[in-house]
N, C-alpha and C. Protein backbone atom coordinates (compact mmCIF):
# COMPACT_ATOMS: atom_id res chain seq x y z
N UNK A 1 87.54 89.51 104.86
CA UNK A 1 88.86 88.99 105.12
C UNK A 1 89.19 89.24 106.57
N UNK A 2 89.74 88.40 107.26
CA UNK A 2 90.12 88.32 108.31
C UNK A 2 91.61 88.42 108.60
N UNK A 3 92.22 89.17 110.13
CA UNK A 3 93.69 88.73 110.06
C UNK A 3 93.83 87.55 109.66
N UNK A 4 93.62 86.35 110.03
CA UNK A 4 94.16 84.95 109.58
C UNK A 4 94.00 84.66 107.95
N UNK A 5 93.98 85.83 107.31
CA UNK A 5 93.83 85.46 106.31
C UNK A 5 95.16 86.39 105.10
N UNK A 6 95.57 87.01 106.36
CA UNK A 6 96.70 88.69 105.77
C UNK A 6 97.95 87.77 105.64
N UNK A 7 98.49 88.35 104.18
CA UNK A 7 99.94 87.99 104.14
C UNK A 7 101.32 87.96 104.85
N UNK A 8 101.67 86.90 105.06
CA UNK A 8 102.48 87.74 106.39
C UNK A 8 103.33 88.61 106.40
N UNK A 9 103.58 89.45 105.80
CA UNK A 9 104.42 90.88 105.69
C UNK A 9 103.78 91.55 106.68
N UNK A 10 101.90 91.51 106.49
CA UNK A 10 101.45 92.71 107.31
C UNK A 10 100.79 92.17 108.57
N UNK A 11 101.21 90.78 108.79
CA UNK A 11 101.02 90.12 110.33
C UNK A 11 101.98 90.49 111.40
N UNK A 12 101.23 90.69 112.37
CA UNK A 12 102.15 90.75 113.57
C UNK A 12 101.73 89.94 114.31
N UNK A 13 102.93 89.02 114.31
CA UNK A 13 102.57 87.59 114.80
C UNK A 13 103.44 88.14 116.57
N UNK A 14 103.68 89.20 117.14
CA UNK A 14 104.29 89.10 118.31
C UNK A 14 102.94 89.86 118.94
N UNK A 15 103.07 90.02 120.77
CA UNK A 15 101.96 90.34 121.29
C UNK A 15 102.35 91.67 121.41
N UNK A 16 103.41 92.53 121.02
CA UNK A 16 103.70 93.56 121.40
C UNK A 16 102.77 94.85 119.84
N UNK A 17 102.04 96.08 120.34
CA UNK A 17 100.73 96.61 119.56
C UNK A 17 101.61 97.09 118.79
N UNK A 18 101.65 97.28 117.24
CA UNK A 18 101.94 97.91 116.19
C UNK A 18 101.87 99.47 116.32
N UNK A 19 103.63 99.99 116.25
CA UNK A 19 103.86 101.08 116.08
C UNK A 19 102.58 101.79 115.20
N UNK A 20 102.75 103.44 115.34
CA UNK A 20 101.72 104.08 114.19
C UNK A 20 101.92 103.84 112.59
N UNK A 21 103.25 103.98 112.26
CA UNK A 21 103.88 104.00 111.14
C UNK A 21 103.22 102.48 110.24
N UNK A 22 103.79 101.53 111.37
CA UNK A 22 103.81 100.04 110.62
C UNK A 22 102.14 99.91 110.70
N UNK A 23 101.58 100.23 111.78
CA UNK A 23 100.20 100.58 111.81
C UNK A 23 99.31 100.84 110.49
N UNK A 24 99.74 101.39 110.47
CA UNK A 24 99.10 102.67 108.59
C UNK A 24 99.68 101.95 107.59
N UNK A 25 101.06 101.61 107.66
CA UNK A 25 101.42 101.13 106.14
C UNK A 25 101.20 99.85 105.79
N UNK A 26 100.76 99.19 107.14
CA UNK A 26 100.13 97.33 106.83
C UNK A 26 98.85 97.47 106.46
N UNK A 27 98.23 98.55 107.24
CA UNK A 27 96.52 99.05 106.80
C UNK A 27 96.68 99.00 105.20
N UNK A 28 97.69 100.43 104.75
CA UNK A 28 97.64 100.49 103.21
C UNK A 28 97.98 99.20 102.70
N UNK A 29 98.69 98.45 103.15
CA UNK A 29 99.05 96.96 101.82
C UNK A 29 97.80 96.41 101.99
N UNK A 30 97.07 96.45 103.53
CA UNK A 30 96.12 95.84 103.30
C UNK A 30 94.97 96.26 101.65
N UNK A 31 94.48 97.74 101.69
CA UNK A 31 93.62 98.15 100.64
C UNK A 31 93.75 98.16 99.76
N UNK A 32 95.61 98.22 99.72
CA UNK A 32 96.06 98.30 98.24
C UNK A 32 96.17 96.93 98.16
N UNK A 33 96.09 95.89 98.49
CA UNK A 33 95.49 94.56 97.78
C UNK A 33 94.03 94.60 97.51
N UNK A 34 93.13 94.72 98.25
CA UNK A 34 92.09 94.80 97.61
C UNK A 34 91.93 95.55 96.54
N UNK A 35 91.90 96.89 96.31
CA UNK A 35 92.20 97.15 94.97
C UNK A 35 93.01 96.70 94.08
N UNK A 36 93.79 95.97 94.27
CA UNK A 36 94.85 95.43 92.88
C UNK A 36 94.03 94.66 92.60
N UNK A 37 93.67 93.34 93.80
CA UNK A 37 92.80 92.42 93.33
C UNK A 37 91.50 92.73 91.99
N UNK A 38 90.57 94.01 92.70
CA UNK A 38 89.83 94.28 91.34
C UNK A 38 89.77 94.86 90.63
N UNK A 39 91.02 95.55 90.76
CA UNK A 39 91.31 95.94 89.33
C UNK A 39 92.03 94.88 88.28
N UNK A 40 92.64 93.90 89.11
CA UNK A 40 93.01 92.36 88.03
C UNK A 40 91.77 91.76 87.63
N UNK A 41 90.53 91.33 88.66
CA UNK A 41 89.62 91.11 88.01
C UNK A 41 88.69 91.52 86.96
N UNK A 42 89.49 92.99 86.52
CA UNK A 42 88.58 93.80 85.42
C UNK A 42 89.50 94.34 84.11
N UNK A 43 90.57 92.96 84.38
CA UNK A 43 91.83 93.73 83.40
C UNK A 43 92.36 95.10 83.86
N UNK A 44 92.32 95.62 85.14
CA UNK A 44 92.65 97.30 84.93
C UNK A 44 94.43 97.29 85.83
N UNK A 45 94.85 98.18 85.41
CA UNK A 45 95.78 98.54 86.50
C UNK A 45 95.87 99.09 87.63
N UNK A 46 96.24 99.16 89.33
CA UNK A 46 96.00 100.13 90.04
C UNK A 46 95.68 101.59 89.73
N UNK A 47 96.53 102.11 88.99
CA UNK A 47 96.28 103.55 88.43
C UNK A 47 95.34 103.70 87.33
N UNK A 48 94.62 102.77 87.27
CA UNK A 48 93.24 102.52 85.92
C UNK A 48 91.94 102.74 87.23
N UNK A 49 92.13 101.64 88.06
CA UNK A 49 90.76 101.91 89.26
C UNK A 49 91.50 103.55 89.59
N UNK A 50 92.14 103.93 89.75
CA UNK A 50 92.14 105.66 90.87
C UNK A 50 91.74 106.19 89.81
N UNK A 51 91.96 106.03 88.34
CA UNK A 51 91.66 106.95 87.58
C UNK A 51 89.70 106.75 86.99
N UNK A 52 89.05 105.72 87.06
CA UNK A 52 87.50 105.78 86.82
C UNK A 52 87.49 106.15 88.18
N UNK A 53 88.32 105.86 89.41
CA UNK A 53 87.07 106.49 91.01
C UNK A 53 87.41 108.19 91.00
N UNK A 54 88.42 108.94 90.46
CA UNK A 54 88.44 109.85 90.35
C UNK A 54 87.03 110.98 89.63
N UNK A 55 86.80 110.10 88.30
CA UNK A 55 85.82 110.61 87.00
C UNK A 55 84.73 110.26 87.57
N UNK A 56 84.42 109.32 88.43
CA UNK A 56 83.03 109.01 88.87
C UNK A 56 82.16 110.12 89.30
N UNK A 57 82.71 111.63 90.01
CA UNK A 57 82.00 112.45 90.15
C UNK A 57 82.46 113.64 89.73
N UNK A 58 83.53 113.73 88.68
CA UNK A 58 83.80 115.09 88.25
C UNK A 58 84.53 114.84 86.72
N UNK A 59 84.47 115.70 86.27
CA UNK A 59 85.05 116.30 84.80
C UNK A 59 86.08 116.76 85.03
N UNK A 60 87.44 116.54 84.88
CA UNK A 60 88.57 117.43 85.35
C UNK A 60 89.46 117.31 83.98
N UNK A 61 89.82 118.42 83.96
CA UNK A 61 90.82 118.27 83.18
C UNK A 61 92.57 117.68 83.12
N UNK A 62 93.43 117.44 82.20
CA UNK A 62 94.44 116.60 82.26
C UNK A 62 95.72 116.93 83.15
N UNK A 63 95.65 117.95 83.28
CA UNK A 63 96.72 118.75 84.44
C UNK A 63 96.32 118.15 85.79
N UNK A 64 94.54 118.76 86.11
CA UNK A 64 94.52 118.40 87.54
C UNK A 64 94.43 116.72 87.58
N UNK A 65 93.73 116.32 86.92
CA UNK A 65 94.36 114.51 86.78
C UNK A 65 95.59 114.09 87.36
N UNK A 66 96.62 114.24 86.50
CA UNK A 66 98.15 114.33 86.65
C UNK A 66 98.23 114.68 88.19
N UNK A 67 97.88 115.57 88.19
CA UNK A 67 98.39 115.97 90.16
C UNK A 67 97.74 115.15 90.80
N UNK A 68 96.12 115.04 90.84
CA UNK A 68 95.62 114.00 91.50
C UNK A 68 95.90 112.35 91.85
N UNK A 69 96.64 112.04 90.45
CA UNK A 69 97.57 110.74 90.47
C UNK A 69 98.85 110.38 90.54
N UNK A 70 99.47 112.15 90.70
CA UNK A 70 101.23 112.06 90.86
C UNK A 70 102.01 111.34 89.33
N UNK A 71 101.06 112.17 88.36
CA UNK A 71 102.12 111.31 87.42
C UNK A 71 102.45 112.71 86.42
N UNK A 72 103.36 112.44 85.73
CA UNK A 72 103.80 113.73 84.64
C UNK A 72 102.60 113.26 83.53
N UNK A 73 102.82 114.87 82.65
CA UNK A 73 102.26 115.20 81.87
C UNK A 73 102.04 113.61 80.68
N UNK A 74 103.37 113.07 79.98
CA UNK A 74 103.49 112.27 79.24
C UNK A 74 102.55 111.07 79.94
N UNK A 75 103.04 110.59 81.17
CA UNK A 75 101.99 109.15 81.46
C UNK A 75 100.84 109.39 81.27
N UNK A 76 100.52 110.71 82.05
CA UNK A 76 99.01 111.44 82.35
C UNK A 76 98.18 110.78 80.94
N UNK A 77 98.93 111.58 79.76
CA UNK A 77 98.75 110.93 78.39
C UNK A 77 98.31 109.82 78.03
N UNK A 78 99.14 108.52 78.70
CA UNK A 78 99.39 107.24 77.45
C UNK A 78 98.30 106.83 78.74
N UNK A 79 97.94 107.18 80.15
CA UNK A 79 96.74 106.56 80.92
C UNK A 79 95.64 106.30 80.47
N UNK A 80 95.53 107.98 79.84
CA UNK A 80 94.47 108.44 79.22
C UNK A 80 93.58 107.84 77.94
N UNK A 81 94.71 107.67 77.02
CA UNK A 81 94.99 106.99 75.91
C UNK A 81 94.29 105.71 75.95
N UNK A 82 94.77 104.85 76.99
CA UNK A 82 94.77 103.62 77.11
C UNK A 82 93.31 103.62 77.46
N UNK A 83 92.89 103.89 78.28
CA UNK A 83 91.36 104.17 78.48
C UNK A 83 90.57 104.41 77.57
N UNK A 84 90.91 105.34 76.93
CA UNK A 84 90.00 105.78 75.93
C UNK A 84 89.57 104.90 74.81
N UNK A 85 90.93 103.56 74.44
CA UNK A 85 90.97 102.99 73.39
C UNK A 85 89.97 101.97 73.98
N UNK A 86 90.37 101.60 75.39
CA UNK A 86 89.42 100.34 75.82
C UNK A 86 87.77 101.38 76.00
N UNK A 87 87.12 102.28 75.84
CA UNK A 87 86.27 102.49 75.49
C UNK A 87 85.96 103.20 76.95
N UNK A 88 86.22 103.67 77.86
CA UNK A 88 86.00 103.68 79.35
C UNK A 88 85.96 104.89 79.68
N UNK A 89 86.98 106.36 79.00
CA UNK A 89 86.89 107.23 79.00
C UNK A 89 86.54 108.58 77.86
N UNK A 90 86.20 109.57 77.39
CA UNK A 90 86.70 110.11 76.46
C UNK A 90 87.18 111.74 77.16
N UNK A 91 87.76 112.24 75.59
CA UNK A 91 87.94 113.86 76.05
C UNK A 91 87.06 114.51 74.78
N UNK A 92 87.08 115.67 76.12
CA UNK A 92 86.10 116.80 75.38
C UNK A 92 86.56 117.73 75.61
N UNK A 93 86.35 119.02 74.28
CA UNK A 93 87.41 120.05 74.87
C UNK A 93 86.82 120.84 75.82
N UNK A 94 87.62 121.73 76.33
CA UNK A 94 87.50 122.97 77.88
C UNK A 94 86.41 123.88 76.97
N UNK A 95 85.11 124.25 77.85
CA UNK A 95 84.84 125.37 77.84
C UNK A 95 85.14 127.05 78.14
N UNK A 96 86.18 126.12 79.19
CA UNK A 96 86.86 127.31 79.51
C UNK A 96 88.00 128.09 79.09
N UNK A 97 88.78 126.51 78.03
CA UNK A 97 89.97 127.01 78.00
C UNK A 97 89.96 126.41 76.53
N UNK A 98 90.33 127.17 75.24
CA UNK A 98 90.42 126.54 74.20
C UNK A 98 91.43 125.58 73.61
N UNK A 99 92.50 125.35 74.24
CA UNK A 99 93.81 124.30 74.13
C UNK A 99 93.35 123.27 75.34
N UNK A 100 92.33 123.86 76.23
CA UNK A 100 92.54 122.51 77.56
C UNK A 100 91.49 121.46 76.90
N UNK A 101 91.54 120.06 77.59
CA UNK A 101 90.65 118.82 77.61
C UNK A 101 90.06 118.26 78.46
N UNK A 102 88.79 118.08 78.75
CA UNK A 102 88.39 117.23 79.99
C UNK A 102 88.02 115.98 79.99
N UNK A 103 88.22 115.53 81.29
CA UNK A 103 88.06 113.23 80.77
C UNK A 103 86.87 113.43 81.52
N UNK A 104 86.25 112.53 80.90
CA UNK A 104 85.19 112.02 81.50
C UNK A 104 84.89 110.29 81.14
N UNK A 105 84.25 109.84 81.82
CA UNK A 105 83.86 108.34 82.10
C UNK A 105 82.89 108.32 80.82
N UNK A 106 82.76 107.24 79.85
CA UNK A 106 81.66 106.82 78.98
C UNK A 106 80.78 105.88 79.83
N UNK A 107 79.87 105.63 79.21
CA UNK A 107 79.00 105.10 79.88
C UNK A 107 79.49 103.60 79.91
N UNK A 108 80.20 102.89 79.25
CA UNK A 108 80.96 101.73 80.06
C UNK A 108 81.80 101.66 81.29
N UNK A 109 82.68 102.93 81.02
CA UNK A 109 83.48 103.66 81.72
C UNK A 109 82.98 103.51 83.58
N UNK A 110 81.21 104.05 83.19
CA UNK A 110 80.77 104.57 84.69
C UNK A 110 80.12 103.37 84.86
N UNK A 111 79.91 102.24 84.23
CA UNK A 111 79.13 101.16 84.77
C UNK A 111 80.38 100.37 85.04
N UNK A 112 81.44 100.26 84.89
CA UNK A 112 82.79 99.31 85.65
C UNK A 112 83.10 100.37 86.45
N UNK A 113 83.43 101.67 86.43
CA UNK A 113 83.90 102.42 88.06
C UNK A 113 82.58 102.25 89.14
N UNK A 114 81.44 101.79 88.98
CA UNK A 114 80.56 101.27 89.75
C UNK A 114 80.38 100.01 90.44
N UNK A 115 80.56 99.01 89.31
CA UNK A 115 80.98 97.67 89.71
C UNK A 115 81.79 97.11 90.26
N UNK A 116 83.38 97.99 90.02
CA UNK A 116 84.33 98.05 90.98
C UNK A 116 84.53 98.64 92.02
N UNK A 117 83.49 99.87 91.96
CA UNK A 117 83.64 100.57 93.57
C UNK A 117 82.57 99.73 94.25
N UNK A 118 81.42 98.77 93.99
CA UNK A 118 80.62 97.95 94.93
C UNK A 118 81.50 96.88 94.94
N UNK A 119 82.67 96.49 94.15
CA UNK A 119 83.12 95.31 94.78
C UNK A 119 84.21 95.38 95.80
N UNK A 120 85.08 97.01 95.91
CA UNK A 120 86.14 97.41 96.66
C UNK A 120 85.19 98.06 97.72
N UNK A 121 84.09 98.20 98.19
CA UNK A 121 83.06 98.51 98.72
C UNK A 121 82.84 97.37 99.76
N UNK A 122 82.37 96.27 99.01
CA UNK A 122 82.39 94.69 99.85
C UNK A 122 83.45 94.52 100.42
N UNK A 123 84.68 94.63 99.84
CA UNK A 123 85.47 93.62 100.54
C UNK A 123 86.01 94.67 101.78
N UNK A 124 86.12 96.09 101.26
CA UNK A 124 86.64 96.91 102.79
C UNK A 124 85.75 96.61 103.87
N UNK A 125 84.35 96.96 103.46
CA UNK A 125 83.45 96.18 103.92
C UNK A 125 83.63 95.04 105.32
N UNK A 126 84.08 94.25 104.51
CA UNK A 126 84.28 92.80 105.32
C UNK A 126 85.29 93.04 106.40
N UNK A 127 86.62 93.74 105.81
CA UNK A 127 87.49 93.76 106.91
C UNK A 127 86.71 94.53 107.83
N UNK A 128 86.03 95.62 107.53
CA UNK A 128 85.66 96.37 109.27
C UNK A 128 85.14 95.94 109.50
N UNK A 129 84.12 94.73 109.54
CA UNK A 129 83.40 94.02 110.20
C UNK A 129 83.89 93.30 111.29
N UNK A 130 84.93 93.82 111.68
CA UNK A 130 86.11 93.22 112.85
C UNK A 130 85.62 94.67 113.80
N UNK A 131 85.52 95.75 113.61
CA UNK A 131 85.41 96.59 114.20
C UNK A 131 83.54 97.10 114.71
N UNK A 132 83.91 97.47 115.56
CA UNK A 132 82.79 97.36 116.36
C UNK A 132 81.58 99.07 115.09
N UNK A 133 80.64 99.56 115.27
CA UNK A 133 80.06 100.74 114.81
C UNK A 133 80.48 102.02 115.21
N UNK A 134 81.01 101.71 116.67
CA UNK A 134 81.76 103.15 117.27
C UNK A 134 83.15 103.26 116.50
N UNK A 135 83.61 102.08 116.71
CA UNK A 135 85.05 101.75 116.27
C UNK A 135 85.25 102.54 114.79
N UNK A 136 83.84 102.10 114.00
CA UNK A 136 84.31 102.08 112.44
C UNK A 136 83.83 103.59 112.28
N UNK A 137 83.01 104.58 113.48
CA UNK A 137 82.96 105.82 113.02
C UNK A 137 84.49 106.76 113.62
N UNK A 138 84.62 106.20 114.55
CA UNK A 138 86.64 106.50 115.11
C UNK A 138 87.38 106.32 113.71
N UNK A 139 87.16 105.37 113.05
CA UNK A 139 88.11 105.20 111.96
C UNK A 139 88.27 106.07 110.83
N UNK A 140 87.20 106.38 110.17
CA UNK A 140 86.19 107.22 109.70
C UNK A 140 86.91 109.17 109.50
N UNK A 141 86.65 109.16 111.08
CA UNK A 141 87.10 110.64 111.90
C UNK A 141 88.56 110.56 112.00
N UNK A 142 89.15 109.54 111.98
CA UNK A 142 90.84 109.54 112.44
C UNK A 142 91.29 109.75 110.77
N UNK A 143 90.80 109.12 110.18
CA UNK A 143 90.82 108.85 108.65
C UNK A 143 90.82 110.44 107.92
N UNK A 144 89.95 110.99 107.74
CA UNK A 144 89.38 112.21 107.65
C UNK A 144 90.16 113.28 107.80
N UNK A 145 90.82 113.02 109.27
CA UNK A 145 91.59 113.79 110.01
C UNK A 145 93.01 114.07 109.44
N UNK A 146 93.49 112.92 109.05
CA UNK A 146 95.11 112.35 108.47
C UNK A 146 94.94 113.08 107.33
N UNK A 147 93.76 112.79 105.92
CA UNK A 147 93.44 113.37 105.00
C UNK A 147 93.46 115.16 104.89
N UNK A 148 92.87 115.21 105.82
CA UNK A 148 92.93 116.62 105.88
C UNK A 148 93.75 117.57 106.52
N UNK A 149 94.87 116.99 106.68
CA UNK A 149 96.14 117.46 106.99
C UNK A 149 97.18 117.31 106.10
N UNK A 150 97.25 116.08 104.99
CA UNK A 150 97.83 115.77 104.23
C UNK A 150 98.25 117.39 102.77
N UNK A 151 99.05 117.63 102.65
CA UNK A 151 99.09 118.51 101.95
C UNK A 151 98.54 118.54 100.61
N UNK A 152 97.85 119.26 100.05
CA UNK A 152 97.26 119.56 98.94
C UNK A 152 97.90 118.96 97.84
N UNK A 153 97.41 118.42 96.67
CA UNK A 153 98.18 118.67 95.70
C UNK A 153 99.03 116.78 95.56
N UNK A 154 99.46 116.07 97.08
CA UNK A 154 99.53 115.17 97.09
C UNK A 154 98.72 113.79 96.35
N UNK A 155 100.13 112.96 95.86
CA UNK A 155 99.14 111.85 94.93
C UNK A 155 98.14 111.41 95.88
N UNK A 156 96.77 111.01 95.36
CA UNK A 156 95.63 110.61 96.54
C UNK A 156 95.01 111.64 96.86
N UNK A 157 95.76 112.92 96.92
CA UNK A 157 94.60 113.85 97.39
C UNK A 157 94.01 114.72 96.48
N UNK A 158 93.35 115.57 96.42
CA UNK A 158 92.56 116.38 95.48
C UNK A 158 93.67 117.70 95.38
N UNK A 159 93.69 118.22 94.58
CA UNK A 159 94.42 119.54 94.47
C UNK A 159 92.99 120.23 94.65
N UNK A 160 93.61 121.55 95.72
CA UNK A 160 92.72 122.45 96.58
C UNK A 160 91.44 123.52 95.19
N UNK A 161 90.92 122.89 94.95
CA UNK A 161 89.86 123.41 93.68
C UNK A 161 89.56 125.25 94.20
């Protein structure tokens, strides 16, 4: 995807360079369309793709879930739920903890959080292809940087394990 191709909310059609703020938050509408997009193409909801790219490399249980996605205990639930019925996730109980549960991806589960992370893969993909190899490792490091300043515990980020 190309600018000439961005909605115009996140065009800046004047010659004057995009503040930091409007900077970042046209970036995000930008990704967060691509992800809506495939997660519509797979029946899922935004918070259905964060929740298989989450499970793709860990077992966590339903608390740290919840923090990881900024949602209370009850949604955390009916997310869960909903997944599970479409066949994508299950729970198993804590080894560690005899009342706790951990989600994990079924094996449908991990073959669509795959298919959708190579197709949200392509299309981010495409947009940096505007950016040069230095450019896209600057992005990368600036990226990284923001992340790792971002406070713990924040939806999007990992609670500090």
């Amino acid at each position: 995807m190309t600018a000439g191709h961005l909605p115009d909310e996140v065009r800046n059609d004047s010659d004057e360079p995009l503040n930091t703020v409007d900077a970042l938050v046209q970036l995000s509408f930008l990704v967060q369309g691509v992800l809506t997009r495939v997660a519509a193409a797979h029946d899922l909801s935004l918070v259905q793709v964060r929740l298989l790219g989450i499970l793709r490399d860990r077992r966590p249980g339903m608390l740290e879930l919840a923090r990881h996605l900024g949602l209370d205990k009850s949604s955390m639930t009916g997310l869960v739920t909903r997944a599970e019925k479409r066949g994508l996730v299950l729970r198993v109980p804590s080894p560690h903890d005899g009342r706790g549960v951990l989600v994990s991806l079924t094996p449908a589960g991990r073959e669509l959080a795959e298919e959708g992370g190579a197709e949200i893969d392509r299309a981010i993909g495409e947009l940096a292809q505007a950016l040069t190899a230095g450019e896209r490792a600057q992005l990368r490091a600036l990226a990284a940087k923001l992340l790792a300043a971002a406070p713990a515990g924040e939806a999007g980020r990992p609670p500090v394990r």
